[in-house]
Protein backbone atom coordinates (compact mmCIF):
# COMPACT_ATOMS: atom_id res chain seq x y z
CA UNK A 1 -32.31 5.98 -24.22
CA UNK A 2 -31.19 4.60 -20.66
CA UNK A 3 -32.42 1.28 -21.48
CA UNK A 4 -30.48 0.85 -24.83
CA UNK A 5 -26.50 -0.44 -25.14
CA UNK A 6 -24.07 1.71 -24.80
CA UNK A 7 -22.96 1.79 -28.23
CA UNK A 8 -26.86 2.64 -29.43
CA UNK A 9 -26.55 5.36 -26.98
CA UNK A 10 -23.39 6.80 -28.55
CA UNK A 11 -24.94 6.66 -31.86
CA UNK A 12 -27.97 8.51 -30.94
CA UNK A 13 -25.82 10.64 -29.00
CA UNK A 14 -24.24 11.32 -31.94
CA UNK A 15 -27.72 11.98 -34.43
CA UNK A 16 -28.51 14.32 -31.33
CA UNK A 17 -25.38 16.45 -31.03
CA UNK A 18 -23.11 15.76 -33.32
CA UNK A 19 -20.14 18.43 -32.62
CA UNK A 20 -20.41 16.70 -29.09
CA UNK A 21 -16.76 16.95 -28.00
CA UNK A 22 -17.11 13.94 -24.91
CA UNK A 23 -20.16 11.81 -25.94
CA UNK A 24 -18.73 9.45 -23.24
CA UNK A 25 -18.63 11.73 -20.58
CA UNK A 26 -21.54 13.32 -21.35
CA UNK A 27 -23.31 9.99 -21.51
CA UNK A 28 -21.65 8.93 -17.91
CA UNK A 29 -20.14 5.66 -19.92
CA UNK A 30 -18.36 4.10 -17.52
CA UNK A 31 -13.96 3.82 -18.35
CA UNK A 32 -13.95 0.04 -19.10
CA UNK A 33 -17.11 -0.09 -21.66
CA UNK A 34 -15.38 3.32 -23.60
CA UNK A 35 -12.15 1.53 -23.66
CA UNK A 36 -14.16 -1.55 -24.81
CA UNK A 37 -15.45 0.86 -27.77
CA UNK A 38 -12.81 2.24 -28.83
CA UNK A 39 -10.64 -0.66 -28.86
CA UNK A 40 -13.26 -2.25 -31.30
CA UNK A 41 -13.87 1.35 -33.30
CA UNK A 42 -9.38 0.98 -33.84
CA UNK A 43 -9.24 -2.35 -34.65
CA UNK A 44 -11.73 -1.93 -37.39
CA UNK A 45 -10.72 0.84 -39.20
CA UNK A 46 -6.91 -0.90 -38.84
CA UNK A 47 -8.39 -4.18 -40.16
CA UNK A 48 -10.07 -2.15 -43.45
CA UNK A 49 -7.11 -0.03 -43.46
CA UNK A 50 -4.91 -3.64 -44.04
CA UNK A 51 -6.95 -4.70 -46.09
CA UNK A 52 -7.26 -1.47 -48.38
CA UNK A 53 -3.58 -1.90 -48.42
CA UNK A 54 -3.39 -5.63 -48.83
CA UNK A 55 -5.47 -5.46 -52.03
CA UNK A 56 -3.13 -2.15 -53.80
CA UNK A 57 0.03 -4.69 -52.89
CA UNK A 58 -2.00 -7.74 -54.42
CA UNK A 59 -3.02 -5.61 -57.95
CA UNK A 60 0.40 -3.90 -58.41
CA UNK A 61 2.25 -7.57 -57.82
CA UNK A 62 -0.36 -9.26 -59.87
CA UNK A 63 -0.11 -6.68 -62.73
CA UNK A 64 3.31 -7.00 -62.85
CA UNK A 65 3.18 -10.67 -62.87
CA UNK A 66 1.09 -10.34 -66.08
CA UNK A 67 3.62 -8.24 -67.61
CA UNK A 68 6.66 -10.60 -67.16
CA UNK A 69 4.46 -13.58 -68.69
């Protein structure tokens, strides 16, 4: 597992012991790669969180268009 990127490591971390509390602690990841991963883990559940909520807006405006034609 040393050789493999640090976000393989966290996800075998995570097969291993998942009620792990600090897999980046316990896995010595250094500050600036868990920022790195957490940064991307955020902006990816915000981007299909937008999304999620771009589509409800899109359906409720669209059916409501097709009522008023």
């Amino acid at each position: 597992m040393a050789g493999l990127p640090y976000e393989e490591r966290i996800s075998a971390h995570h097969i291993a012991k998942p009620y792990s509390i600090d897999p980046f602690n316990e896995l010595k990841t250094p500050e600036k790669e868990r920022d790195a991963l957490l940064i991307k883990d955020f902006l990816a559940s915000y981007e299909a969180l937008s999304t999620s909520v771009a589509e409800k807006v899109h359906q409720r405006y669209y059916h409501m268009g097709q009522e008023f034609s």
